[in-house]
C-alpha atoms as a PDB file:
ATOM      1  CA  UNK A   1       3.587   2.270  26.232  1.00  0.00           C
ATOM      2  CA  UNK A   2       7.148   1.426  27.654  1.00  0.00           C
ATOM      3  CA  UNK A   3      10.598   2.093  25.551  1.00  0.00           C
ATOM      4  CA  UNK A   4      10.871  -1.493  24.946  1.00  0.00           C
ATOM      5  CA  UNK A   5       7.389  -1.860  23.541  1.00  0.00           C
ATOM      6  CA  UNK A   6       8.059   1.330  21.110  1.00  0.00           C
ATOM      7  CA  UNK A   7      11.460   0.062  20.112  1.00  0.00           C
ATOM      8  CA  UNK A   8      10.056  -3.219  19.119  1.00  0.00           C
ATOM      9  CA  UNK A   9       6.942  -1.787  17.436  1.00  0.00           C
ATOM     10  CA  UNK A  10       9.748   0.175  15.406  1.00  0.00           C
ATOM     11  CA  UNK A  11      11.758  -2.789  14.381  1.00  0.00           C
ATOM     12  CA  UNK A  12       7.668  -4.829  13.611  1.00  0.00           C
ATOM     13  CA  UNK A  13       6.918  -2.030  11.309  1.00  0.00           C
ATOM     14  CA  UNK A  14      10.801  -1.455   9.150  1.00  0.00           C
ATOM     15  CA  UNK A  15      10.461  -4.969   9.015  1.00  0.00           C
ATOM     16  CA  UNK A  16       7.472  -4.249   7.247  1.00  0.00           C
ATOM     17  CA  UNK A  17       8.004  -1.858   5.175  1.00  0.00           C
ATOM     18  CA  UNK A  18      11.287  -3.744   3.859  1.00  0.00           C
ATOM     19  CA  UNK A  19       8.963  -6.852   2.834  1.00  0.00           C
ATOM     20  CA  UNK A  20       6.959  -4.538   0.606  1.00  0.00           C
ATOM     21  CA  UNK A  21       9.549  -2.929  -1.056  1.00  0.00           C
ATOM     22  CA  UNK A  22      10.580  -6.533  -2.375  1.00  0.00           C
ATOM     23  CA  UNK A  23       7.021  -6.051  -4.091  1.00  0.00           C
ATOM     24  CA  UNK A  24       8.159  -4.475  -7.327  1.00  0.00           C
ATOM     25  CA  UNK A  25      11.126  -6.694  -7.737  1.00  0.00           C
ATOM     26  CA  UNK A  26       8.835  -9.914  -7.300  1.00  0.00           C
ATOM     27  CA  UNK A  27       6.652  -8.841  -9.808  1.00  0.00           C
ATOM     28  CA  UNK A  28       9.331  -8.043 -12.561  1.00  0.00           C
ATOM     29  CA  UNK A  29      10.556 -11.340 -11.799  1.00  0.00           C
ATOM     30  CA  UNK A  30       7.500 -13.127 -13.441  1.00  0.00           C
ATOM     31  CA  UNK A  31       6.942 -10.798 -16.814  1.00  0.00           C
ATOM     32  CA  UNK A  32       4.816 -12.887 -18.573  1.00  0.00           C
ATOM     33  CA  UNK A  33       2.213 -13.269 -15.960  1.00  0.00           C
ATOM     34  CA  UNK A  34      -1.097 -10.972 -16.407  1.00  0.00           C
ATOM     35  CA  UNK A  35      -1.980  -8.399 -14.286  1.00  0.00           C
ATOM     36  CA  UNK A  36      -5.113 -10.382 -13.336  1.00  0.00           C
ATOM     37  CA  UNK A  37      -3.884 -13.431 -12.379  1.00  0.00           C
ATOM     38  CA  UNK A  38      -0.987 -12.258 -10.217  1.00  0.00           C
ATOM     39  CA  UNK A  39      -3.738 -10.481  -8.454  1.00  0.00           C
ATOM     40  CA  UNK A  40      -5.583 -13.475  -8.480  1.00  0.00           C
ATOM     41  CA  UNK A  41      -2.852 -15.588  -6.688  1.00  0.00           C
ATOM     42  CA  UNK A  42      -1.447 -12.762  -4.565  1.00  0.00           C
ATOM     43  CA  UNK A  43      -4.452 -12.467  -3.237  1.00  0.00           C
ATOM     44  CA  UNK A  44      -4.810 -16.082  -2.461  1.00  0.00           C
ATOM     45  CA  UNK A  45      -1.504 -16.201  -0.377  1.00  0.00           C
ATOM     46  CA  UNK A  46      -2.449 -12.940   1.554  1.00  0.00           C
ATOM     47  CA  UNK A  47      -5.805 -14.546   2.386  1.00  0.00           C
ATOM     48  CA  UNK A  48      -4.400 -17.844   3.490  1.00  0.00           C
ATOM     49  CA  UNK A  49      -1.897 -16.068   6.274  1.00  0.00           C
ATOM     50  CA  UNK A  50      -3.958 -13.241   7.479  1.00  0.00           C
ATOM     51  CA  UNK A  51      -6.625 -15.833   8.134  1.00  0.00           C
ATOM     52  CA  UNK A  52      -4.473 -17.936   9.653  1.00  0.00           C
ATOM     53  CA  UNK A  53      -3.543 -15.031  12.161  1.00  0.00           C
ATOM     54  CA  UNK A  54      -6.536 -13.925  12.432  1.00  0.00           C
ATOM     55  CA  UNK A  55      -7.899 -17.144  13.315  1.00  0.00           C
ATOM     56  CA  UNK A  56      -5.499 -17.503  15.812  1.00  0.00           C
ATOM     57  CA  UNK A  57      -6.170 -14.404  17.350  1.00  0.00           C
ATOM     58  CA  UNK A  58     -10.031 -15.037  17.732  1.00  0.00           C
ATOM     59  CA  UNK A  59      -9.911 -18.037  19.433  1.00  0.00           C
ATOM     60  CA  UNK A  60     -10.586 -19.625  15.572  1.00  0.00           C
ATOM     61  CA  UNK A  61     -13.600 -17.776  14.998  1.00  0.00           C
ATOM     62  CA  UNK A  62     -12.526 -16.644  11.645  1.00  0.00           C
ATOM     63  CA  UNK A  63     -16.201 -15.754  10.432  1.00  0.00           C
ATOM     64  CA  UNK A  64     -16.989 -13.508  13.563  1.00  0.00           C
ATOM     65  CA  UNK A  65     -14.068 -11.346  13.091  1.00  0.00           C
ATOM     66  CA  UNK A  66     -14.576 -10.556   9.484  1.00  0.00           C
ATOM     67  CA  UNK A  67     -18.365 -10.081  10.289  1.00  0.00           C
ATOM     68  CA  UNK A  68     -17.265  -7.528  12.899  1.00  0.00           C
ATOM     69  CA  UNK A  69     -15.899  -5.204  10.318  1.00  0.00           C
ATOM     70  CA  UNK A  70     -19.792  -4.317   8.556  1.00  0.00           C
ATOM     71  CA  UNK A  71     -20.210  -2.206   5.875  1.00  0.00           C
ATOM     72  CA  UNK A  72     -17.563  -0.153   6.284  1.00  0.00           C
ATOM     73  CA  UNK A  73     -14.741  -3.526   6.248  1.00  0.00           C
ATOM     74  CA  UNK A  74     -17.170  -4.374   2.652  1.00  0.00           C
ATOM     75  CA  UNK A  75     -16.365  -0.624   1.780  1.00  0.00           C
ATOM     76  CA  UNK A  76     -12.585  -0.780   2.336  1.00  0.00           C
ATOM     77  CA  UNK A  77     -12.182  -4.348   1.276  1.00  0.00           C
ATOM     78  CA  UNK A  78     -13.653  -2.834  -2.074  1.00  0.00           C
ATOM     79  CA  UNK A  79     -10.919   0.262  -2.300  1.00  0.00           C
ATOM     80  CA  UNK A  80      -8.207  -2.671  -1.598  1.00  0.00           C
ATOM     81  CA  UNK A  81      -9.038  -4.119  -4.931  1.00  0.00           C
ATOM     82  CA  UNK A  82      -8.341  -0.924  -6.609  1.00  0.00           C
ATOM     83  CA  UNK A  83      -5.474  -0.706  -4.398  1.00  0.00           C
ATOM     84  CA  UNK A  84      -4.254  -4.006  -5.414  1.00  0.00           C
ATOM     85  CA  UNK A  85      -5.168  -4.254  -9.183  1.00  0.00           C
ATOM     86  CA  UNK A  86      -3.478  -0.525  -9.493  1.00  0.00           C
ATOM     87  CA  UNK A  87      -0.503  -1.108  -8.098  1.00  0.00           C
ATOM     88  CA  UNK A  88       0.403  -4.187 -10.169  1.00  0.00           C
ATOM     89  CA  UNK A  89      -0.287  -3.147 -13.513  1.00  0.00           C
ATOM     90  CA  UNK A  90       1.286   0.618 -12.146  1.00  0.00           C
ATOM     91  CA  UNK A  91       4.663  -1.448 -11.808  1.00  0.00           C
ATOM     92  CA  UNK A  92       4.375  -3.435 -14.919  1.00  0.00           C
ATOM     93  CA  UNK A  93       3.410   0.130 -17.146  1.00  0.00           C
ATOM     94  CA  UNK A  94       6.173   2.145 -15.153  1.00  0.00           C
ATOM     95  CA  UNK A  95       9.393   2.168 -13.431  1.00  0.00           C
ATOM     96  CA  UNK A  96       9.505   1.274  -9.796  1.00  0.00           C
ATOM     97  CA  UNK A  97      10.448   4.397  -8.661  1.00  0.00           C
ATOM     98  CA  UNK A  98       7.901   5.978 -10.770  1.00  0.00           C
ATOM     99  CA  UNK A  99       4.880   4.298  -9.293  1.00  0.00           C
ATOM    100  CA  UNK A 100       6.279   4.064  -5.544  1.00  0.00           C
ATOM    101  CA  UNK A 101       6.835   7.751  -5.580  1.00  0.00           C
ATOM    102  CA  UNK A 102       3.329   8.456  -6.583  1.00  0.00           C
ATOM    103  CA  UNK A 103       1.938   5.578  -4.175  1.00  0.00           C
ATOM    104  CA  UNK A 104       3.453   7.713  -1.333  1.00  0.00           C
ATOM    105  CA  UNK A 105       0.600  10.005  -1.788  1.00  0.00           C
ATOM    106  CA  UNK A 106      -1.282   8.179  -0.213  1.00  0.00           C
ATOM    107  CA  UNK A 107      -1.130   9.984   3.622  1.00  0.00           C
ATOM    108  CA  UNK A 108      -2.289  12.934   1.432  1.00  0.00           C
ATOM    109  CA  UNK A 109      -5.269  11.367  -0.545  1.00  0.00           C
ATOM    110  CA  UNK A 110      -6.384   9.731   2.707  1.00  0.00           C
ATOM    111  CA  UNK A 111      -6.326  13.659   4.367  1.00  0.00           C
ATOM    112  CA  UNK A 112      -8.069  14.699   1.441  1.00  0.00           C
ATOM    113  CA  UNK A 113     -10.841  12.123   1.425  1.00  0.00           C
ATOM    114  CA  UNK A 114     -11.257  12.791   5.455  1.00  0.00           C
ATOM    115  CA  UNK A 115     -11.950  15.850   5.014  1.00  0.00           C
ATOM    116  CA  UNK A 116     -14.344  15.557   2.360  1.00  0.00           C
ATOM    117  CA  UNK A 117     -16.221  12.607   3.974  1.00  0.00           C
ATOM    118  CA  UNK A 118     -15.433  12.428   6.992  1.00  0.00           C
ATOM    119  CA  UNK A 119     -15.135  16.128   7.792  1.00  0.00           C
ATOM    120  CA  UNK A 120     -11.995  15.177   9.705  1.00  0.00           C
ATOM    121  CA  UNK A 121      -9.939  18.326  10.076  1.00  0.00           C
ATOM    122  CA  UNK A 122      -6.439  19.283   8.225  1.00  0.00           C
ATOM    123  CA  UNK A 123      -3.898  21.238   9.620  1.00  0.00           C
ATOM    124  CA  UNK A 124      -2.350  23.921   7.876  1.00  0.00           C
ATOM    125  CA  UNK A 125       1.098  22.150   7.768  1.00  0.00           C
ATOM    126  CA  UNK A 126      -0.821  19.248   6.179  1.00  0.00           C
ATOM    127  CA  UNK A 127      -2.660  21.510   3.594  1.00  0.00           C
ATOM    128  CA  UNK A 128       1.017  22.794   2.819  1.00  0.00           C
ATOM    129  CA  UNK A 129       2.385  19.512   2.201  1.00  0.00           C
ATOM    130  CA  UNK A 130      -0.895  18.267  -0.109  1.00  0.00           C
ATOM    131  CA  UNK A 131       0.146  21.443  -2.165  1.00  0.00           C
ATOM    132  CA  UNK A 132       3.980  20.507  -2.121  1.00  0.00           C
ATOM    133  CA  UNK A 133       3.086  16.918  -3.188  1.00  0.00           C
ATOM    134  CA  UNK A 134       1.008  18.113  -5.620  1.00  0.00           C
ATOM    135  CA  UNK A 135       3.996  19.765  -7.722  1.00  0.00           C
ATOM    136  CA  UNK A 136       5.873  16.566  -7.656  1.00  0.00           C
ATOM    137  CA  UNK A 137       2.628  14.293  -8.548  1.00  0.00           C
ATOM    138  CA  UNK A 138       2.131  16.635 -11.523  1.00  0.00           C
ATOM    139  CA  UNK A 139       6.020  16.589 -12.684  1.00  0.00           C
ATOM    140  CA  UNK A 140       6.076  12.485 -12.607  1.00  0.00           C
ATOM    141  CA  UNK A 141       2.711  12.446 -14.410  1.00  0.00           C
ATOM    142  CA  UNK A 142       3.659  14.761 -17.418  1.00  0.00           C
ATOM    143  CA  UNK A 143       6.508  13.204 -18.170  1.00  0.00           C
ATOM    144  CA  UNK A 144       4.589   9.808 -18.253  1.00  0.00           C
ATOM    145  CA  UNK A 145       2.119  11.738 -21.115  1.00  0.00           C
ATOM    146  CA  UNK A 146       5.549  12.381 -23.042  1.00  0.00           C
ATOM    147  CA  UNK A 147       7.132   8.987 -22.693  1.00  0.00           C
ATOM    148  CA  UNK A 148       3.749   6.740 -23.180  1.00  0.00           C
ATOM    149  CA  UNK A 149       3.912   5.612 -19.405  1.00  0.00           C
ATOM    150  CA  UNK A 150       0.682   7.743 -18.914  1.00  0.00           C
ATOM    151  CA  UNK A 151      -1.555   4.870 -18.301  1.00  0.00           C
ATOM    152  CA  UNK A 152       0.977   3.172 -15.661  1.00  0.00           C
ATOM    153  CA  UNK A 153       1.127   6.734 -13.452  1.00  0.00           C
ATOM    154  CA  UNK A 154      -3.165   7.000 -13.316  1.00  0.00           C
ATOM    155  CA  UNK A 155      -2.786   3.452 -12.492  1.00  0.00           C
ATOM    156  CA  UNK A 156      -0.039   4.414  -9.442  1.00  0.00           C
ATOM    157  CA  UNK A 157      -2.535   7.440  -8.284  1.00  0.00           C
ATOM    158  CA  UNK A 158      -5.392   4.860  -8.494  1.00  0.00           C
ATOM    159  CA  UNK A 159      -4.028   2.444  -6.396  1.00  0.00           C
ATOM    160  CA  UNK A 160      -2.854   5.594  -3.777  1.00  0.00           C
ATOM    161  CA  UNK A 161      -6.202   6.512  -4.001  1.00  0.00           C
ATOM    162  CA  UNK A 162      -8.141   2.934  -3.208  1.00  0.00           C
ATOM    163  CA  UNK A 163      -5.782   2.409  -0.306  1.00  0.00           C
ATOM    164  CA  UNK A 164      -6.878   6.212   0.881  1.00  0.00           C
ATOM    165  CA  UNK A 165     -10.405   4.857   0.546  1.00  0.00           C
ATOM    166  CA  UNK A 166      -9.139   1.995   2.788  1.00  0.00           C
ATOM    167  CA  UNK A 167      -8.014   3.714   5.420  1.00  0.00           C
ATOM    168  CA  UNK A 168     -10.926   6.320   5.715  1.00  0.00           C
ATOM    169  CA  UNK A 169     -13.404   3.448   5.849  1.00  0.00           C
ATOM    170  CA  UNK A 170     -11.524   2.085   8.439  1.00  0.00           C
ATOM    171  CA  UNK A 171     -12.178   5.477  10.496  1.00  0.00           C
ATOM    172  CA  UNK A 172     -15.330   5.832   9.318  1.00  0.00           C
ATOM    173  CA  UNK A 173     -16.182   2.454  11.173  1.00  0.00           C
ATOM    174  CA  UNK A 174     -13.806   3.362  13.687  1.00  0.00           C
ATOM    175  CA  UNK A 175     -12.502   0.124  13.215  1.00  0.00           C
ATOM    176  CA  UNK A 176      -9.249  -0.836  15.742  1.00  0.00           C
ATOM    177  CA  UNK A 177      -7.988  -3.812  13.742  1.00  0.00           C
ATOM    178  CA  UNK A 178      -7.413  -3.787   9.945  1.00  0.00           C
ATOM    179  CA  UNK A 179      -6.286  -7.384   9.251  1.00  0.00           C
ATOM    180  CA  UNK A 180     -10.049  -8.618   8.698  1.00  0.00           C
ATOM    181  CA  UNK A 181     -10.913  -5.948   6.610  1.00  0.00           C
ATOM    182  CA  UNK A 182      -7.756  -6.762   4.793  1.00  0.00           C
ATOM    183  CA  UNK A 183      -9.154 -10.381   4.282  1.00  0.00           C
ATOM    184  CA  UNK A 184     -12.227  -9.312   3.037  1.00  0.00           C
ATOM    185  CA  UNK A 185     -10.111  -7.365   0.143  1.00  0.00           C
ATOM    186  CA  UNK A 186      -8.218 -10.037  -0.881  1.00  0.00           C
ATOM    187  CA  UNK A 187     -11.427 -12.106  -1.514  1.00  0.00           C
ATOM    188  CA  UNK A 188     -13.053  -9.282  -3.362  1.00  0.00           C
ATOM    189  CA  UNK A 189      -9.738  -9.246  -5.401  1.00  0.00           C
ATOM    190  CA  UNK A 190      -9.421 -12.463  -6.650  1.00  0.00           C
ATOM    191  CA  UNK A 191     -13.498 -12.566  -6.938  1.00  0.00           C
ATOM    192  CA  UNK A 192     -12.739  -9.686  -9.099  1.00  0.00           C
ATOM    193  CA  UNK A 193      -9.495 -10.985 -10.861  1.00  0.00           C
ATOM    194  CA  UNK A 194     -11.410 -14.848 -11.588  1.00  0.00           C
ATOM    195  CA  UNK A 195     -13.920 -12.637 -13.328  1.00  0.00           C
ATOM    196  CA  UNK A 196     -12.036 -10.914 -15.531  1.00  0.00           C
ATOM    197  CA  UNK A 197      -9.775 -13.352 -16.564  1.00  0.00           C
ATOM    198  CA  UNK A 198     -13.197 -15.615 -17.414  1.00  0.00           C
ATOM    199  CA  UNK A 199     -14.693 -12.709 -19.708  1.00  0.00           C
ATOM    200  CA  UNK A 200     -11.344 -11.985 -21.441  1.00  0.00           C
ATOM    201  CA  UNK A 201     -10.593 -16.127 -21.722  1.00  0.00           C
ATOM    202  CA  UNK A 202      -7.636 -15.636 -19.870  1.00  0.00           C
ATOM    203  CA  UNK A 203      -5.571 -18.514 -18.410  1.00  0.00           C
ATOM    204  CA  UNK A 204      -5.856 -18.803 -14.230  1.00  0.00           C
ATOM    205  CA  UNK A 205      -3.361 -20.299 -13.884  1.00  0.00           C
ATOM    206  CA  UNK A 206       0.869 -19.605 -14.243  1.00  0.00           C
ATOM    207  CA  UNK A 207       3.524 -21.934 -14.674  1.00  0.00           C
ATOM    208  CA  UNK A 208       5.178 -23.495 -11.707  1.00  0.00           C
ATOM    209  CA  UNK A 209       8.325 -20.810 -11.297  1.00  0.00           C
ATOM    210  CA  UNK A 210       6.089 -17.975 -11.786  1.00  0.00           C
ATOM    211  CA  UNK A 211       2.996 -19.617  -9.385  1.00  0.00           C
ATOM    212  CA  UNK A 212       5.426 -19.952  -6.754  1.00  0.00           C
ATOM    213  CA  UNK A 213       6.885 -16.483  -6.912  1.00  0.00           C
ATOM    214  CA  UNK A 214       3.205 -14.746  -7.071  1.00  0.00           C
ATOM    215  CA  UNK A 215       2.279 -16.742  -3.902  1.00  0.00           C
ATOM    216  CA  UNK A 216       5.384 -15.765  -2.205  1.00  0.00           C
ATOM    217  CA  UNK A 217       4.415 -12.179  -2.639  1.00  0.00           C
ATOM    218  CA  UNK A 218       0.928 -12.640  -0.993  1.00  0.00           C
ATOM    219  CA  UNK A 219       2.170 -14.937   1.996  1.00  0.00           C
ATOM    220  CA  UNK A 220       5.354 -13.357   3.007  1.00  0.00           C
ATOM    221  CA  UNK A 221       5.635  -9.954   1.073  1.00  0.00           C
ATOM    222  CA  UNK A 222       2.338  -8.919   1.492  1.00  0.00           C
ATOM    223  CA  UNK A 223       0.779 -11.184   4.312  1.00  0.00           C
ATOM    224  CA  UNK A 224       3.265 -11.711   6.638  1.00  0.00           C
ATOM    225  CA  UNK A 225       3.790  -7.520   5.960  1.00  0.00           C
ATOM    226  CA  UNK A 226       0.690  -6.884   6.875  1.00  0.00           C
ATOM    227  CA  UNK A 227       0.616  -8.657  10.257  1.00  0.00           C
ATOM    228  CA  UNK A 228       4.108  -7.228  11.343  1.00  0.00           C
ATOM    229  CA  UNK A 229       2.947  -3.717  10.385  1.00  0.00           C
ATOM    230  CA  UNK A 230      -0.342  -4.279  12.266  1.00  0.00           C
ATOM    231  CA  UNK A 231       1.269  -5.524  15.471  1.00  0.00           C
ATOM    232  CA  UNK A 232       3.933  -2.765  15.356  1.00  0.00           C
ATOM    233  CA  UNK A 233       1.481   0.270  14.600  1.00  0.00           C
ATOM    234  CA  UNK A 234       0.004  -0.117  17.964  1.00  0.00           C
ATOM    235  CA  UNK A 235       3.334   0.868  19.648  1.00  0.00           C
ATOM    236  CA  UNK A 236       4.178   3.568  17.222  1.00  0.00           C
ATOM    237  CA  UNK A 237       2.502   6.879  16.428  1.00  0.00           C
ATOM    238  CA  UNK A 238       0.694   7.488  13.221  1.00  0.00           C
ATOM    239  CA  UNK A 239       3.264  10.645  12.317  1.00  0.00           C
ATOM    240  CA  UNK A 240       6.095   8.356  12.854  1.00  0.00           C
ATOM    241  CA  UNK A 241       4.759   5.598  10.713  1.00  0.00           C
ATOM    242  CA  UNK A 242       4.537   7.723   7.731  1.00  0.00           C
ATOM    243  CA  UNK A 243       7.869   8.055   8.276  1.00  0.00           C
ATOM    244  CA  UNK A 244       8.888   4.849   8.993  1.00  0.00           C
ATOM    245  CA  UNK A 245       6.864   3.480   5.518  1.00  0.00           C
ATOM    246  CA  UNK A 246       9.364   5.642   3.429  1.00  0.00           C
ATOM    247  CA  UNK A 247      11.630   2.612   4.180  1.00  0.00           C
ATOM    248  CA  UNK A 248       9.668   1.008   1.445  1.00  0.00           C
ATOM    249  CA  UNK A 249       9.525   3.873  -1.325  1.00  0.00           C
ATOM    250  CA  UNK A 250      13.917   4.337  -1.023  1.00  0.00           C
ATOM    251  CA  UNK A 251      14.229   0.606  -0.935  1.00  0.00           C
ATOM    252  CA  UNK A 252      11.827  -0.196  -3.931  1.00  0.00           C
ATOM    253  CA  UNK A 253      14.258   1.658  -6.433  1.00  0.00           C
ATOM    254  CA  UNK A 254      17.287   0.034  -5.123  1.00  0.00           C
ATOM    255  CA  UNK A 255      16.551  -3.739  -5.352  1.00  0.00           C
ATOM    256  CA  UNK A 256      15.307  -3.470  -9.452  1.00  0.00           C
ATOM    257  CA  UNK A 257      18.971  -0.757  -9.952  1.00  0.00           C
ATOM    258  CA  UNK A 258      21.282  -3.375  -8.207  1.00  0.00           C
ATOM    259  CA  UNK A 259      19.388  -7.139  -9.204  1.00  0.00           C
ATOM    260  CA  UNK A 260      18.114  -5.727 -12.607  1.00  0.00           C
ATOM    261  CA  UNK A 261      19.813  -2.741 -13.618  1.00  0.00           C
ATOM    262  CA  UNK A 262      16.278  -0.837 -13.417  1.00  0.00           C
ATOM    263  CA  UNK A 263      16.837   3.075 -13.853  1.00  0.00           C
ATOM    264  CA  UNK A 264      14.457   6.085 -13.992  1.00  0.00           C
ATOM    265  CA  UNK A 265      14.922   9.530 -15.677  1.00  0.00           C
ATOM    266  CA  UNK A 266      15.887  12.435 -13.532  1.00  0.00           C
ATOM    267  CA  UNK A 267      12.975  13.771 -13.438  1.00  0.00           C
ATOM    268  CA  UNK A 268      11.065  11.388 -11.898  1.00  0.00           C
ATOM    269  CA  UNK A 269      13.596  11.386  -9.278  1.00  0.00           C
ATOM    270  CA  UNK A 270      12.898  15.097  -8.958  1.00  0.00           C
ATOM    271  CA  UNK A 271       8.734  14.748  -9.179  1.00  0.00           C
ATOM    272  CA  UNK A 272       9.463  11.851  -6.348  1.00  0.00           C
ATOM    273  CA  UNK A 273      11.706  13.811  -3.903  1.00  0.00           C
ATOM    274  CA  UNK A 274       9.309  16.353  -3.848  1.00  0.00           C
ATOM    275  CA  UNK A 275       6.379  14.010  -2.847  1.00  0.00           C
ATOM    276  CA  UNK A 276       9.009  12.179  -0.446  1.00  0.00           C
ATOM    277  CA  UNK A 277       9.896  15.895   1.068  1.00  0.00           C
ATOM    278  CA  UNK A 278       6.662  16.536   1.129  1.00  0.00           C
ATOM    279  CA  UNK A 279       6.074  13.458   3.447  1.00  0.00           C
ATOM    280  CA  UNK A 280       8.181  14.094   5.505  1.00  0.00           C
ATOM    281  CA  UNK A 281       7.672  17.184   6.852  1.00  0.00           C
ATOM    282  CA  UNK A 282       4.215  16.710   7.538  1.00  0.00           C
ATOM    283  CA  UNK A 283       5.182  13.480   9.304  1.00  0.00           C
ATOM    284  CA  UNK A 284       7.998  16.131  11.282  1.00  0.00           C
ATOM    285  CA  UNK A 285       5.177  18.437  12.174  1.00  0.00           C
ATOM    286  CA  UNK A 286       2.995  15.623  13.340  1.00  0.00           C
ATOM    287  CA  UNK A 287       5.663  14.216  15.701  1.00  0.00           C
ATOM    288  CA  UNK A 288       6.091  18.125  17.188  1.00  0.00           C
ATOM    289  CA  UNK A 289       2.360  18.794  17.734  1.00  0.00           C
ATOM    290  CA  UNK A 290       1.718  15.583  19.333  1.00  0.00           C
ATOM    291  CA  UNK A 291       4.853  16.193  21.508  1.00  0.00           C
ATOM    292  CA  UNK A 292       3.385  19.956  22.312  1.00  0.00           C
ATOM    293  CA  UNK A 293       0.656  18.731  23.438  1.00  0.00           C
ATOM    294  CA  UNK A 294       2.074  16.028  25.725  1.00  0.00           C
ATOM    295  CA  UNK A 295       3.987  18.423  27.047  1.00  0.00           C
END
């Protein structure tokens, strides 16, 4: 890997991270829409641009790349739809900054479930940070027990949680490309979502404004996300992403505070600097170790 290749792979994966942090905004921008069918359509856009690039990639064989990923792509595509359906209603029940604060715990559920499936070992200064995290997971969700946001912070950890399962599946399979396996979630989501909205008698479908905003988040928030992150992780270590991706949690805040006039309480500012600290110091310790050993 050259300087130019790493520099690039840095600007691929802010780029990234600053499409997803649009997420919350886009979704308080269509407040009568269910969290079910802005899954549903979401969904629908991310499918329709990862396949594209994915089918562009394989030479158009579409069917043999998402066949490559096996059980364990069926496995993670499954944890996406927890990951998905979590995070939406998370940022309808919640503040932005409440639920992307506890979605950066991800890195540590992911550790967590490694460990316990995977029997993938945890350093010490990751063991530290779980326990650091931990503090500021626990502030946030006590003061959503006292302010009736309870449901909306379990929703946040859920989704944290299903994109941990994600990612260990993906190293379970040892699986070098994600975007298929990414595909393969979005069509269990809006399986899932169609269903759901058919039992509870739901309408599919949104009006035009609202349509059109909910497919914007799936083909350039979260789709065209996707692909720049995938193309730029390859150039950048995995330490350094989790750094990178906290682009997205400062960012998320700031767009509802200055276009809405979104605020949270102090303390889930102080619960979510802890988790953010948290973060990043393990991501700091990562960088060093893999730079001791280079050396």
């Amino acid at each position: 890997m050259n300087r130019d290749d790493y520099q690039t792979g840095v600007i691929l994966v802010v780029v990234a991270a600053i499409f997803w942090s649009c997420m919350g905004l886009a979704i308080r921008m269509v407040p009568d829409a269910g969290t079910w069918a802005i899954m549903f359509w979401r969904s629908f856009g991310t499918v329709l641009v990862l396949g594209c690039f994915v089918g562009w990639r394989s030479g158009w064989n579409l069917f043999s790349a998402i066949k490559g990923v096996g059980l364990a792509g069926v496995i993670g595509g499954l944890g996406l739809v927890a990951a998905y359906g979590g995070a939406i209603y998370a940022i309808q029940a919640t503040t932005i900054a409440n639920a992307v604060f506890l979605f950066a715990a991800s890195p540590f559920l992911t550790a967590l479930l490694g460990w316990l499936l995977l029997r993938e070992p945890v350093r010490r200064a990751t063991w530290a940070a779980i326990a650091v995290a931990g503090i500021g997971m626990l502030i946030m969700v006590r003061e959503g027990l006292s302010t009736g946001a309870l449901a909306g912070n379990l929703a946040a950890l859920g989704s944290a949680l299903g994109f941990a399962a994600f990612t260990v599946t993906l190293r379970w399979g040892r699986l070098a490309d994600m975007l298929p396996a990414v595909i393969l979630g979005g069509l269990f989501a809006m399986a899932v979502a169609a269903i759901v909205i058919w039992i509870n008698g739901q309408p599919l479908m949104l009006p035009p404004r609202d349509l059109a905003i909910t497919l914007a988040m799936g083909v350039i928030l979260l789709g065209c996300g996707m692909t720049l992150y995938t193309m730029g992780s390859r150039a950048v270590p995995a330490a350094e992403l989790a750094l990178l991706a906290m682009v997205e949690v400062m960012l998320a805040p700031l767009w509802v505070w200055l276009l809405l006039g979104e605020t949270a309480s102090a303390t889930t500012f102080i619960g979510g600097s802890i988790v953010l600290l948290a973060v990043v110091l393990n991501a700091l310790t990562g960088i060093r170790r893999r730079s001791a050993r280079i050396a």
